[in-house]
C-alpha atoms as a PDB file:
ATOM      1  CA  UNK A   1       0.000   0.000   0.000  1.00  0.00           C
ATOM      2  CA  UNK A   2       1.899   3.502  -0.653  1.00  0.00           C
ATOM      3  CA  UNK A   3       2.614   6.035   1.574  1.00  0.00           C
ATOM      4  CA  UNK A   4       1.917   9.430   1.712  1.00  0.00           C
ATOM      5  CA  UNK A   5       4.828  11.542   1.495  1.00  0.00           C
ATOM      6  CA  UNK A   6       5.862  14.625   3.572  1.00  0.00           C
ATOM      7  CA  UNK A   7       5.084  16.887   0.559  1.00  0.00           C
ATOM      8  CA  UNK A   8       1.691  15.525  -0.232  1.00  0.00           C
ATOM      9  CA  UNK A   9       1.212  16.639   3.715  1.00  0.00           C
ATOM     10  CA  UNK A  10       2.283  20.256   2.814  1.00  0.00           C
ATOM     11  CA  UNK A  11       0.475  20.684  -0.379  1.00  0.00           C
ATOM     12  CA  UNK A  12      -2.641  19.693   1.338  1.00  0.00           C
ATOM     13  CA  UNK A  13      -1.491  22.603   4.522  1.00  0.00           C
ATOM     14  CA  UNK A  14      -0.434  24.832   1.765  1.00  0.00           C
ATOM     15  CA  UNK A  15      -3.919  24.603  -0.076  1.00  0.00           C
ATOM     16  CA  UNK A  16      -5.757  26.627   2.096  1.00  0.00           C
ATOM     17  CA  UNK A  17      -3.611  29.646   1.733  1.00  0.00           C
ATOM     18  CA  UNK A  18      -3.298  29.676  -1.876  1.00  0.00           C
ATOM     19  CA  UNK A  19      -7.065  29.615  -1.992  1.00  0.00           C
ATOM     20  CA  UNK A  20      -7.339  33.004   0.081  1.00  0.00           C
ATOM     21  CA  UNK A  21      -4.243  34.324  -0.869  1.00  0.00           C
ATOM     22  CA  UNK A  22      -3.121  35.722  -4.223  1.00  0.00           C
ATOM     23  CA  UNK A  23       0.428  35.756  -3.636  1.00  0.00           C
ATOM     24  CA  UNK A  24       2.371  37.706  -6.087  1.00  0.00           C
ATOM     25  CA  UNK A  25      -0.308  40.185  -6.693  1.00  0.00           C
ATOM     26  CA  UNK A  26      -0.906  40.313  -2.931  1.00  0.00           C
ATOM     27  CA  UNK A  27      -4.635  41.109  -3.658  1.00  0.00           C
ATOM     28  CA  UNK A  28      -6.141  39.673  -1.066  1.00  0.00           C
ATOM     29  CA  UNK A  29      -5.044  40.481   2.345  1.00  0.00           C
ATOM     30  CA  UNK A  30      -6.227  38.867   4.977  1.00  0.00           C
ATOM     31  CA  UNK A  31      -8.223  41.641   6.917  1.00  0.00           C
ATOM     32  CA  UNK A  32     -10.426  41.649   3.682  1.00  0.00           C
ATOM     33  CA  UNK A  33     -11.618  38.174   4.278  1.00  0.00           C
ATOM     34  CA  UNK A  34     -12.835  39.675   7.526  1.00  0.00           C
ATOM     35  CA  UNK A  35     -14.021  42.731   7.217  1.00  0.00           C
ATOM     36  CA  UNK A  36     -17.675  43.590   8.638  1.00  0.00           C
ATOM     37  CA  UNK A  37     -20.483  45.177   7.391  1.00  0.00           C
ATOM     38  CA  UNK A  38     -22.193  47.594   9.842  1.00  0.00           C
ATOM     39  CA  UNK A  39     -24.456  44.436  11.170  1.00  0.00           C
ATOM     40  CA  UNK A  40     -21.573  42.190  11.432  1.00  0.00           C
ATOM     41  CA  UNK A  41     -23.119  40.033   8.795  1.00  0.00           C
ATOM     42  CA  UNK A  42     -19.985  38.511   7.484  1.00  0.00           C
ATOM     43  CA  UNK A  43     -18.649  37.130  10.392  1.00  0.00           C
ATOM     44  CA  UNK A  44     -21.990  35.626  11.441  1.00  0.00           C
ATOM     45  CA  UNK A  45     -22.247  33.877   7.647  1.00  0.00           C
ATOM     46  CA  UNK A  46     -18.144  32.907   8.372  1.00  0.00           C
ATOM     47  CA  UNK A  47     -19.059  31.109  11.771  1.00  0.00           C
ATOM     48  CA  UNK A  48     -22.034  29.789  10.293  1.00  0.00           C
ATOM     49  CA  UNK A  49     -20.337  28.133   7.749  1.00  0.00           C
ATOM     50  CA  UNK A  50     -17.847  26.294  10.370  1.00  0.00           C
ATOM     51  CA  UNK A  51     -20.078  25.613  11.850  1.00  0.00           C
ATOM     52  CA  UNK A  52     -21.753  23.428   9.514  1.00  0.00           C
ATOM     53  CA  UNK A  53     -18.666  22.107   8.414  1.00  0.00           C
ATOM     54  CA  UNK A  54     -17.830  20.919  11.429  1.00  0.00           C
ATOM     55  CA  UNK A  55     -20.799  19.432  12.136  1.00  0.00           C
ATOM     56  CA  UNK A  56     -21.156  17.511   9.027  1.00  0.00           C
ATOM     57  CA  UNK A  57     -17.260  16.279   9.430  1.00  0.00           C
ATOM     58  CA  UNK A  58     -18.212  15.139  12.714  1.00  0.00           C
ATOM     59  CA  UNK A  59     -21.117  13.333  11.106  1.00  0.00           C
ATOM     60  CA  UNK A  60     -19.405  11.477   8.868  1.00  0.00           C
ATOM     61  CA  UNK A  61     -17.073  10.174  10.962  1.00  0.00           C
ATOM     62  CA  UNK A  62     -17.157   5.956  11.580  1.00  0.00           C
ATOM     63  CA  UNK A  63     -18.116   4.893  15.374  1.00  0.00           C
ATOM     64  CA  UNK A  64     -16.532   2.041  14.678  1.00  0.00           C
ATOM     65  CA  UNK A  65     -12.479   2.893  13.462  1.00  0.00           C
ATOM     66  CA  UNK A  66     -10.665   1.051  10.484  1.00  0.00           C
ATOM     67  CA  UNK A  67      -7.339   0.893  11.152  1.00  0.00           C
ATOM     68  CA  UNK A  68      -6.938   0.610   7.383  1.00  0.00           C
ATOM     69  CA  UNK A  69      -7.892   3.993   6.525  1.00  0.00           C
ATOM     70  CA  UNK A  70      -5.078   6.022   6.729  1.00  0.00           C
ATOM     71  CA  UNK A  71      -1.798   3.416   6.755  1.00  0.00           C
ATOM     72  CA  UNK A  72       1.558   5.528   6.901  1.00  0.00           C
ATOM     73  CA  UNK A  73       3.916   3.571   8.533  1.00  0.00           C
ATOM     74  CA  UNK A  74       4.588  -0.058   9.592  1.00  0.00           C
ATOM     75  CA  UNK A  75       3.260   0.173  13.130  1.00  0.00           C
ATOM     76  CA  UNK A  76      -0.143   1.090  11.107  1.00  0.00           C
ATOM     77  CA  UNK A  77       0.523  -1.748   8.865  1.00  0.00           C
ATOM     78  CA  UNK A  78       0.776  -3.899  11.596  1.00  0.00           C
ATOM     79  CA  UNK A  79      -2.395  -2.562  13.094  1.00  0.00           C
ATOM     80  CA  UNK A  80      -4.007  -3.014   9.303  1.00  0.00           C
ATOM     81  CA  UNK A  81      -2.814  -6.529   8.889  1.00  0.00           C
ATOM     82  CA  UNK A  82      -4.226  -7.469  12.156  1.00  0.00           C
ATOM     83  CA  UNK A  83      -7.263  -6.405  11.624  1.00  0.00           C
ATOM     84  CA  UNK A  84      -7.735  -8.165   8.617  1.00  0.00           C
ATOM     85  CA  UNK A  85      -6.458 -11.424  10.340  1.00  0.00           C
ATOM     86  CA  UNK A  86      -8.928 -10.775  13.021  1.00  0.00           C
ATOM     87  CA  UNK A  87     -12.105  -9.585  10.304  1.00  0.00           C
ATOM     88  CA  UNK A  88     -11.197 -13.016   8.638  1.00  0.00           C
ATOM     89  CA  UNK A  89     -10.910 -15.075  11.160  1.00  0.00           C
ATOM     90  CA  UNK A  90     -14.775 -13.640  12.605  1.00  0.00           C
ATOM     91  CA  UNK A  91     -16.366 -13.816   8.966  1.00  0.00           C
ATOM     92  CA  UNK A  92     -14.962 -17.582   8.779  1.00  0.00           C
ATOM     93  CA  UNK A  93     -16.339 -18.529  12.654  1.00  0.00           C
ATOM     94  CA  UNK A  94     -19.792 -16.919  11.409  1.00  0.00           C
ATOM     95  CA  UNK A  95     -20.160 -18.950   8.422  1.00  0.00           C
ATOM     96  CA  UNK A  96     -18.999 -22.222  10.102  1.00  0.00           C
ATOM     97  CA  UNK A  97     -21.773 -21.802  12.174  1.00  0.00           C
ATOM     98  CA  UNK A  98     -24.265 -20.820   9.535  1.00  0.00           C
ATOM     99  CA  UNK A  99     -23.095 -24.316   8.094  1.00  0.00           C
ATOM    100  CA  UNK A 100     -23.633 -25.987  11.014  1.00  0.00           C
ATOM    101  CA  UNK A 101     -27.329 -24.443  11.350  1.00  0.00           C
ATOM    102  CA  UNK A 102     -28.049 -25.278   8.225  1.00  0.00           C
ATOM    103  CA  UNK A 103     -26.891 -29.302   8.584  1.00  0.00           C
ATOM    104  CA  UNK A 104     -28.866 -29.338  11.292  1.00  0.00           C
ATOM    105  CA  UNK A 105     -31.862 -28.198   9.406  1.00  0.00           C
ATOM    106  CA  UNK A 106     -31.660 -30.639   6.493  1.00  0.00           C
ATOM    107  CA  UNK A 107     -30.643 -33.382   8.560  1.00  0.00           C
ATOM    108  CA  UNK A 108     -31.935 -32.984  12.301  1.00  0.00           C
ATOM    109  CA  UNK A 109     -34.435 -35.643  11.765  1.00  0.00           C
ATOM    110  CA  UNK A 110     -31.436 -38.470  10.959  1.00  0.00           C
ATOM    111  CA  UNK A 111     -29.085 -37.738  13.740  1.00  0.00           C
ATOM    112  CA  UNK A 112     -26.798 -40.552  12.348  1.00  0.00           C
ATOM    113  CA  UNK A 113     -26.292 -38.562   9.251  1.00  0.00           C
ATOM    114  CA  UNK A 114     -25.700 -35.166  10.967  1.00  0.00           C
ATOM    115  CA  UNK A 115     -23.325 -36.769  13.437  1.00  0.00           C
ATOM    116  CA  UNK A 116     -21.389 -38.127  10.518  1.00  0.00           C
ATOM    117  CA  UNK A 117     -21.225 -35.209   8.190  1.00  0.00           C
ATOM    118  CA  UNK A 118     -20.385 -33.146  11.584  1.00  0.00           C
ATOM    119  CA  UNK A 119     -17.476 -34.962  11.933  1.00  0.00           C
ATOM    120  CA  UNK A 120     -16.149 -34.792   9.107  1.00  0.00           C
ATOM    121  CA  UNK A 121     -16.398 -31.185   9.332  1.00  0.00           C
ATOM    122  CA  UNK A 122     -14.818 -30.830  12.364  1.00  0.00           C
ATOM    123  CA  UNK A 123     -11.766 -33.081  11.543  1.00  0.00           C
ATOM    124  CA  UNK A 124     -11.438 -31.197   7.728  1.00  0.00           C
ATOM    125  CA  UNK A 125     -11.269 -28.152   9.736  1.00  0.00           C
ATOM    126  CA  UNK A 126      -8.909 -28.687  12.229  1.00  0.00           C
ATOM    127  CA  UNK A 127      -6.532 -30.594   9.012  1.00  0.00           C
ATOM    128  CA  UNK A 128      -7.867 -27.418   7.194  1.00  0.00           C
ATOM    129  CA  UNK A 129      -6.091 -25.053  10.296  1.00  0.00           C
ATOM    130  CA  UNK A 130      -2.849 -26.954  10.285  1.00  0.00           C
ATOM    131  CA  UNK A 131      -2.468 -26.586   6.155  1.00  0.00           C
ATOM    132  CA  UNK A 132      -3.236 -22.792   6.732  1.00  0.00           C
ATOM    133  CA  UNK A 133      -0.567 -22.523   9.490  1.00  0.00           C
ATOM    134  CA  UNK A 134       2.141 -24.179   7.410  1.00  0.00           C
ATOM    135  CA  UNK A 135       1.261 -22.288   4.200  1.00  0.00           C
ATOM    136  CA  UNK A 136       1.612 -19.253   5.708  1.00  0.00           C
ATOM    137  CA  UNK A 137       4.988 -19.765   7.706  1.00  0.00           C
ATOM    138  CA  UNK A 138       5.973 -20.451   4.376  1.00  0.00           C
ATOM    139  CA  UNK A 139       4.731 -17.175   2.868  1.00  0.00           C
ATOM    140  CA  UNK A 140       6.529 -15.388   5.359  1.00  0.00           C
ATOM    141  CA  UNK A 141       9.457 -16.884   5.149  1.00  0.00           C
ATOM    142  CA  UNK A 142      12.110 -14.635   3.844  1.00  0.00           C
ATOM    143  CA  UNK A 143      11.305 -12.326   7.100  1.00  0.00           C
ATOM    144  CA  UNK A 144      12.883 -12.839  10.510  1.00  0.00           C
ATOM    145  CA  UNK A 145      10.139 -14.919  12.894  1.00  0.00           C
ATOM    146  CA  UNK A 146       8.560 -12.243  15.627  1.00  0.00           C
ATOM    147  CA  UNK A 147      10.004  -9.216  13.789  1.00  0.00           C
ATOM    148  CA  UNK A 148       7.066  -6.403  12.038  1.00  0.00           C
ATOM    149  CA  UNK A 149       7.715  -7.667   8.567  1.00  0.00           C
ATOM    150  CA  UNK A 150       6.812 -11.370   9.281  1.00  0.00           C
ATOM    151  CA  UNK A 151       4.102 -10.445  11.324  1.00  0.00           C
ATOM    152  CA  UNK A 152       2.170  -8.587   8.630  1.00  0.00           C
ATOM    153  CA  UNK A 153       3.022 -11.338   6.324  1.00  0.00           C
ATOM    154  CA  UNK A 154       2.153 -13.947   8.355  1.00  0.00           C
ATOM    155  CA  UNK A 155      -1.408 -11.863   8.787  1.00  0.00           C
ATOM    156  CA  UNK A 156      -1.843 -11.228   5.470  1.00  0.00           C
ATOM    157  CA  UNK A 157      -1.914 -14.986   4.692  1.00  0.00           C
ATOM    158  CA  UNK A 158      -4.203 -15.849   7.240  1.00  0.00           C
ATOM    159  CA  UNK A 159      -6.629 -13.266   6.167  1.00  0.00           C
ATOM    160  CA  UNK A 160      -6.338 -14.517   2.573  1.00  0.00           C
ATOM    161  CA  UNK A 161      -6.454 -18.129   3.392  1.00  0.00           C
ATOM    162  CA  UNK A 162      -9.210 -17.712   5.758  1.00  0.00           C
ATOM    163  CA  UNK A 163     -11.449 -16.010   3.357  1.00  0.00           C
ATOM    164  CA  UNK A 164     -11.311 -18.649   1.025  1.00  0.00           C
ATOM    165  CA  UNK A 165     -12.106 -21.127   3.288  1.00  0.00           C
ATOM    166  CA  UNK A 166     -14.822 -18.887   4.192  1.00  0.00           C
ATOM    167  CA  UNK A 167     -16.616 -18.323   1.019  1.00  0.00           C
ATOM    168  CA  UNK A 168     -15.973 -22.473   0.509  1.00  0.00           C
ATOM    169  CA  UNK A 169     -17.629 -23.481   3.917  1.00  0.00           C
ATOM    170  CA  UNK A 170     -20.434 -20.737   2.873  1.00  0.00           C
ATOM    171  CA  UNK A 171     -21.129 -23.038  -0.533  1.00  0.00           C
ATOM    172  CA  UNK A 172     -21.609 -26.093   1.507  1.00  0.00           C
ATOM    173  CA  UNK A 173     -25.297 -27.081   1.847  1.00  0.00           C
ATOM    174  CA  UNK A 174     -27.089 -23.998   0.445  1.00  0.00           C
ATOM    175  CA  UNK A 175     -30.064 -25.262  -1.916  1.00  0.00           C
END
């Protein structure tokens, strides 16, 4: 994922004066910006207008933060990659549950059969957790063990791995 750089930081601090600000001509001083009418409309339109912004920025804002949003360094990366590990991980519990709900719907009524097929899921999964494990040491391999860079590797994998075998466990048994 790239990084922002240390200019694209000051052309976006930068922006706001060369909106308000003709520089070479020097046309528009600042005390123009603020200058009042007799009922001190434009100051009341000017706070108005933060206001609003503010309000609306405020708004917008997620309860809930992504820790993927705004990546700029490794520690965020880190953060990102764990995230992603963890999102996986949840999204794959869910829908091994919504499998087993939905073997227990088409075959409650033959508890032999569920019982069977059960197992099998059970022991594919835990063979399925062991393959994912070794995969991924392997795709973090070239990186130190316990440093940053293996870390978010290792993460990445899991998240990958773990989606697939996600969306496959979500294919089993639907009608």
């Amino acid at each position: 994922m790239p990084k922002a750089s240390i200019r694209d930081k000051g052309l976006r601090e930068a922006l706001p004066r060369r909106l308000f600000f003709a520089r070479r001509l020097r046309q528009n001083p600042l005390h123009h910006w603020f200058s009042l009418d007799s009922n001190g409309n434009a100051m009341k339109s000017i706070l108005l207008a933060l206001a609003l912004i503010s309000t609306v920025a405020h708004a917008t804002e997620d309860t809930e933060q992504n820790p993927c949003d705004a990546v700029e360094n490794d520690v965020q990366t880190l953060a990102c990659s764990a995230y992603g590990k963890t999102a996986a991980e949840q999204l794959l519990s869910e829908n091994l549950q919504s499998l087993n709900e939905r073997l227990q719907t088409r075959y409650g009524s033959d508890k032999a059969q569920l019982n069977d097929i059960t197992a099998k899921i059970k022991a594919a999964q835990q063979l399925w957790q062991k393959q994912r494990d070794a995969d991924c040491a392997i795709a973090a391999f070239p990186a130190k063990p316990g440093s940053e860079a293996y870390k978010i590797a290792e993460n990445d994998c899991m998240a990958q791995v773990s989606d697939d075998r996600s969306e496959f466990l979500e294919s089993i048994g639907q009608e």
